[in-house]
C-alpha atoms as a PDB file:
ATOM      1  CA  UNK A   1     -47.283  17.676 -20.530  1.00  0.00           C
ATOM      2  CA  UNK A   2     -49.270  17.388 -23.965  1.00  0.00           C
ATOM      3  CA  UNK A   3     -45.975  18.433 -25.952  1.00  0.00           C
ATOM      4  CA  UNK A   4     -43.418  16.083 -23.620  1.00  0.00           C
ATOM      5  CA  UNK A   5     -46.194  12.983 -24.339  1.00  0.00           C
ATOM      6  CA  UNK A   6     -45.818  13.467 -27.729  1.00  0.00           C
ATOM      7  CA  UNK A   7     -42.102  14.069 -28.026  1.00  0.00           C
ATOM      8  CA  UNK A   8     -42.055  10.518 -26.016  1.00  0.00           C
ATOM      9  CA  UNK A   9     -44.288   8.826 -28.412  1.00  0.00           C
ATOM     10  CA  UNK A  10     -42.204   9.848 -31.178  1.00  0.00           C
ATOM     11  CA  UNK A  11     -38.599   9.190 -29.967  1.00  0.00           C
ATOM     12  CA  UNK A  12     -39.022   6.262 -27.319  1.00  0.00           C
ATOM     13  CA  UNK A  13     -36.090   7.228 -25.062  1.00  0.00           C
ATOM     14  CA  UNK A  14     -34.856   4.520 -22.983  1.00  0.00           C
ATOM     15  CA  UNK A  15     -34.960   6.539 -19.455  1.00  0.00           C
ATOM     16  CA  UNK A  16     -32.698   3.703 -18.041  1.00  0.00           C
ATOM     17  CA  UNK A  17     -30.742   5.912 -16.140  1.00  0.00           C
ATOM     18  CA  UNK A  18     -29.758   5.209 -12.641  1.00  0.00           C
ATOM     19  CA  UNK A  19     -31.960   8.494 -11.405  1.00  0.00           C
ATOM     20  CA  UNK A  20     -35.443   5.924 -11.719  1.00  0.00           C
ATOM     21  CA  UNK A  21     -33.391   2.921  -9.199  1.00  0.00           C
ATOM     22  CA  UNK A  22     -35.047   3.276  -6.150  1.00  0.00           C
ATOM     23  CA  UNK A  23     -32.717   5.057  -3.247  1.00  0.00           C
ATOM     24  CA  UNK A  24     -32.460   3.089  -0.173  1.00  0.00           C
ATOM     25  CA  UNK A  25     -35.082   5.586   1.557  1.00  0.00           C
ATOM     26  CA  UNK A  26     -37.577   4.907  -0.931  1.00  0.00           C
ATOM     27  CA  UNK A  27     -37.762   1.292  -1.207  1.00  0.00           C
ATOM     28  CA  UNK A  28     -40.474   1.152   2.120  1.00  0.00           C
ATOM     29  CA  UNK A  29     -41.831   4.684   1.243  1.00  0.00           C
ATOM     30  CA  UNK A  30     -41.982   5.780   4.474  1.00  0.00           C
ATOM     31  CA  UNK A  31     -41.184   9.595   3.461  1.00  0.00           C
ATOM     32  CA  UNK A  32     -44.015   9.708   1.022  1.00  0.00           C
ATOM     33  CA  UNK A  33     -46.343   8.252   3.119  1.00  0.00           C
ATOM     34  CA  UNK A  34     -45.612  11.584   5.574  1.00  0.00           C
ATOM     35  CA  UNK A  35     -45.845  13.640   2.891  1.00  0.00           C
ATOM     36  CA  UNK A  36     -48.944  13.104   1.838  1.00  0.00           C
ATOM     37  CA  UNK A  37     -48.681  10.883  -1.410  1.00  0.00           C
ATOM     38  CA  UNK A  38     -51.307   8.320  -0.518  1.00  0.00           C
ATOM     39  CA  UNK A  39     -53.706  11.288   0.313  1.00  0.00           C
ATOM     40  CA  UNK A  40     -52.990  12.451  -2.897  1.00  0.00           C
ATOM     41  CA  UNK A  41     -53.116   9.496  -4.870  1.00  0.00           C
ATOM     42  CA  UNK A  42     -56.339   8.470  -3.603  1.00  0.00           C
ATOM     43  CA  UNK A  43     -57.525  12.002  -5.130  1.00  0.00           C
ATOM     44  CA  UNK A  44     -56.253  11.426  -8.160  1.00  0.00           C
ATOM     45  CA  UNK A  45     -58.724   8.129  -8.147  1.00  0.00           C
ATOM     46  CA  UNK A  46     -61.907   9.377  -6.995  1.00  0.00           C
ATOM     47  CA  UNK A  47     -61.931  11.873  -9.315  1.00  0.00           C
ATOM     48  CA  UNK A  48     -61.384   9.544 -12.229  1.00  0.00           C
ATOM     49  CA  UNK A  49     -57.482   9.974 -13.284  1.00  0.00           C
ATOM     50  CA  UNK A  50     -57.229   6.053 -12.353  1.00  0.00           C
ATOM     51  CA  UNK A  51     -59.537   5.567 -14.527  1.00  0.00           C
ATOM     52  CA  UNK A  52     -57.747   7.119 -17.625  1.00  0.00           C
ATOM     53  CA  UNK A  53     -54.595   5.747 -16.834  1.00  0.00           C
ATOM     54  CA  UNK A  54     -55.487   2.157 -16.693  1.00  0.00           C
ATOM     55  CA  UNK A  55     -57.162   2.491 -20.454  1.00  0.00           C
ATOM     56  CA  UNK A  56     -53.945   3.692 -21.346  1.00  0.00           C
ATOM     57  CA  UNK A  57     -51.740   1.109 -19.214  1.00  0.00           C
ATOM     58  CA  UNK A  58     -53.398  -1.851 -18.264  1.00  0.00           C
ATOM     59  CA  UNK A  59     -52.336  -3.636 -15.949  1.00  0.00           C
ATOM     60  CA  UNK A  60     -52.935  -7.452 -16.199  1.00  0.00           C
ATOM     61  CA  UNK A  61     -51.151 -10.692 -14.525  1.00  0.00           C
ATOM     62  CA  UNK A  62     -48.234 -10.718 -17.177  1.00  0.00           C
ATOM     63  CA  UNK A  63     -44.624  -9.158 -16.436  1.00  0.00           C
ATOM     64  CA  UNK A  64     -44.660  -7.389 -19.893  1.00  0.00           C
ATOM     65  CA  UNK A  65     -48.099  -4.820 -18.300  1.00  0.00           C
ATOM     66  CA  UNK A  66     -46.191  -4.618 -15.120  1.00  0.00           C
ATOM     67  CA  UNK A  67     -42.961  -3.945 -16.661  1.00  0.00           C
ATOM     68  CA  UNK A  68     -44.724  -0.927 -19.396  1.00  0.00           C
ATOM     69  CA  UNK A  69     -46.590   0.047 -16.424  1.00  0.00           C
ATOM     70  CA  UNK A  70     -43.197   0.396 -14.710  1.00  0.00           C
ATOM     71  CA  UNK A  71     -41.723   1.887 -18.058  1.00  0.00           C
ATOM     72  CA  UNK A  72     -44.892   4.565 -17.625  1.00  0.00           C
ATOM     73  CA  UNK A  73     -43.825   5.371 -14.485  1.00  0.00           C
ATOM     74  CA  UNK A  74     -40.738   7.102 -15.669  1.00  0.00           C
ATOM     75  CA  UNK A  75     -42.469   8.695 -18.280  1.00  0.00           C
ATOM     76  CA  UNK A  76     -44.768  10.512 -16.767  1.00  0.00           C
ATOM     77  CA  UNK A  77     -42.406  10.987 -13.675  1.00  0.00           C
ATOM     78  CA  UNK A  78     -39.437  12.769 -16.564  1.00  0.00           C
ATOM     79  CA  UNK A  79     -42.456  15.027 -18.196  1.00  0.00           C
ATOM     80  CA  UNK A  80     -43.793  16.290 -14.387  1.00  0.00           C
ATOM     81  CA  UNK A  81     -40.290  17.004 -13.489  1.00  0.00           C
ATOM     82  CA  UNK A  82     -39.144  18.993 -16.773  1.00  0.00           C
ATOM     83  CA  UNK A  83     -42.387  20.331 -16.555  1.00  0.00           C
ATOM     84  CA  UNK A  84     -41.584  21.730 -12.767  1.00  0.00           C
ATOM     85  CA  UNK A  85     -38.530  22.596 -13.625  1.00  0.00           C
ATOM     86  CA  UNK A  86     -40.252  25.241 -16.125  1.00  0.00           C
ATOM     87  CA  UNK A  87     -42.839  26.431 -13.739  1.00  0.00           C
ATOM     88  CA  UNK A  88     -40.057  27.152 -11.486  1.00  0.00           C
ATOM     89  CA  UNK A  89     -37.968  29.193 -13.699  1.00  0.00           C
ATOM     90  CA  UNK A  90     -41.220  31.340 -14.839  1.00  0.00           C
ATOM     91  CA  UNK A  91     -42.031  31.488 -10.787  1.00  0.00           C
ATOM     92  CA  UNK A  92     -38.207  32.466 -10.368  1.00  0.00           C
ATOM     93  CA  UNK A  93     -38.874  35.356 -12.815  1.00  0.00           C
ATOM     94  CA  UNK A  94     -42.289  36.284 -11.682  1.00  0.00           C
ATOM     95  CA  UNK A  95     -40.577  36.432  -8.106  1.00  0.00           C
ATOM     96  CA  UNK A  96     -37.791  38.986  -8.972  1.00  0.00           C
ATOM     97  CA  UNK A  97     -39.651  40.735 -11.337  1.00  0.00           C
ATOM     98  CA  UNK A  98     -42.871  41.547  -9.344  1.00  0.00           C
ATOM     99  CA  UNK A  99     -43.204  39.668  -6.166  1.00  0.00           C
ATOM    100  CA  UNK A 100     -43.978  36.767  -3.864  1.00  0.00           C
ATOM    101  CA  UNK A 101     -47.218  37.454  -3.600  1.00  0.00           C
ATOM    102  CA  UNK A 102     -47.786  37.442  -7.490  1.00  0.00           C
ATOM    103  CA  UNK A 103     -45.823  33.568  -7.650  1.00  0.00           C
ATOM    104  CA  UNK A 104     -47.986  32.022  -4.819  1.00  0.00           C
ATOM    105  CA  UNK A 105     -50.210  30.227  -7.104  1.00  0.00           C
ATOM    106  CA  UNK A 106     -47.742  29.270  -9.096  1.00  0.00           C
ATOM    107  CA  UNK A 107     -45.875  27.438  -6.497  1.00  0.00           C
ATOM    108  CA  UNK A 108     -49.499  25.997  -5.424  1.00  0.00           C
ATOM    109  CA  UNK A 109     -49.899  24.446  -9.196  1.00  0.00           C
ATOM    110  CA  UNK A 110     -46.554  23.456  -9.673  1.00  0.00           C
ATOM    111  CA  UNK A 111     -46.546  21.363  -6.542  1.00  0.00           C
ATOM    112  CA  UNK A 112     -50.134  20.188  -7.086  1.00  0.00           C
ATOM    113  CA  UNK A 113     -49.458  19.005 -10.921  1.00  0.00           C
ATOM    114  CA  UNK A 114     -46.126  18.246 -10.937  1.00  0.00           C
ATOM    115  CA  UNK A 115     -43.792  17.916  -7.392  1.00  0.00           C
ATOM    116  CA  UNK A 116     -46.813  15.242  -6.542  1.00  0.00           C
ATOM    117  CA  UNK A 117     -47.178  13.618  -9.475  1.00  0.00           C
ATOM    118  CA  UNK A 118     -43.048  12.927  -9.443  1.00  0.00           C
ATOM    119  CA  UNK A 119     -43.193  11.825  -5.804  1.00  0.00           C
ATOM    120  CA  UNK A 120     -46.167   9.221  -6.641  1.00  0.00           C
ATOM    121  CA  UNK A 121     -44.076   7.714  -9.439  1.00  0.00           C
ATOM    122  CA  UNK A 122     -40.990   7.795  -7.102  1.00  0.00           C
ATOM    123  CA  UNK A 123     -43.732   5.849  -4.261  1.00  0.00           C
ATOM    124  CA  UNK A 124     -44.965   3.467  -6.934  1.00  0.00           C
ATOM    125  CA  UNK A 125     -41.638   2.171  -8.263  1.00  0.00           C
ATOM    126  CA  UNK A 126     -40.392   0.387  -5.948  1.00  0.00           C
ATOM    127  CA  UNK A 127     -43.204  -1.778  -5.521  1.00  0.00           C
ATOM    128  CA  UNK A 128     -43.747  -2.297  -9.170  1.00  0.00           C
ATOM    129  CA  UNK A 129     -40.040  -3.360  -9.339  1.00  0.00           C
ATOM    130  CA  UNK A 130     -40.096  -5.759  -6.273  1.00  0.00           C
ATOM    131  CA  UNK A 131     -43.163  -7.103  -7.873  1.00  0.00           C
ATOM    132  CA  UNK A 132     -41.412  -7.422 -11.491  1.00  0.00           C
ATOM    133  CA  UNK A 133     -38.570  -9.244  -9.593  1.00  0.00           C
ATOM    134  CA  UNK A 134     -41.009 -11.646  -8.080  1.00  0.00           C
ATOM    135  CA  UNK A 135     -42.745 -12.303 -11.559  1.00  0.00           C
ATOM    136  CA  UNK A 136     -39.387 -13.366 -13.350  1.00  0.00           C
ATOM    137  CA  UNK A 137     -38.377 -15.843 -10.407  1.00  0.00           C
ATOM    138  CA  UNK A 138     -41.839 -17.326 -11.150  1.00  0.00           C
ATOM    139  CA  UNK A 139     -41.117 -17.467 -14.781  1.00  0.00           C
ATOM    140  CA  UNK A 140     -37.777 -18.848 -14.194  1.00  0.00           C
ATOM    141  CA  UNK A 141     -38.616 -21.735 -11.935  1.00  0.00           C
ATOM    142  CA  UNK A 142     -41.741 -22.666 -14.567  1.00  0.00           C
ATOM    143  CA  UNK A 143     -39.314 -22.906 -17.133  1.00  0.00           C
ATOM    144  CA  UNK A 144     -37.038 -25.124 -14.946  1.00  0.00           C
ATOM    145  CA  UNK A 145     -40.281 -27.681 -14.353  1.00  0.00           C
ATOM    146  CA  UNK A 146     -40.586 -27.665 -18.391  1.00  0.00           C
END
């Protein structure tokens, strides 16, 4: 993740594709809530990752820290999954070359520090979207009254 943060930093892709829209399925997050995600967010913040993530993203009342918070999102959702998709090639290898047994902890890791990771971003957008939405059509009926 060290070397995709950095690649980021330096070439500020736009990651406006339609892969970060929300799918219809995701918009109440019903699926990740079965899955697990709010178990493992709430993980994530008692052992202090919150904490480290709001230095870096802080989120105030303005639409411009909701929408780099939102921006954020797909960051860190894009390094997790290229990320995954490496473990799972090396896992793919360690599978055919010695066994299942030998891959089981990296399928453990990979879904630990990078399938949840993507699914929490995936849980989180939605709401950071509707509340974007809901920011602007405040913004835009203040400017009418002025």
């Amino acid at each position: 993740m060290f070397w995709f943060a950095i690649l980021e930093f330096q070439l500020k892709p736009a990651l406006d594709s339609p892969y970060f829209d929300p799918w219809p399925f995701e918009k109440q997050g019903k699926l990740y809530r079965i899955l697990g995600v709010e178990w493992y967010r709430t993980i994530l913040t008692k052992s202090g990752w919150e904490k480290v993530r709001q230095q870096q993203t802080p989120i105030k009342k303005g639409i411009d820290s909701f929408e780099a918070y939102e921006r954020a999102t797909r960051v860190a959702e894009s390094g997790h999954l290229i990320v995954a998709i490496i473990v799972l090639i090396v896992t793919g290898y360690v599978l055919f070359a010695y066994s299942l047994r030998d891959t089981r902890w990296l399928i453990l890791f990979n879904v630990l520090l990078n399938i949840y990771p993507v699914l929490l971003q995936r849980y989180t957008r939605p709401r950071l979207r509707r509340m974007i939405e809901r920011l602007r059509a405040v913004e835009i009926a203040r400017n009418r009254l002025y």
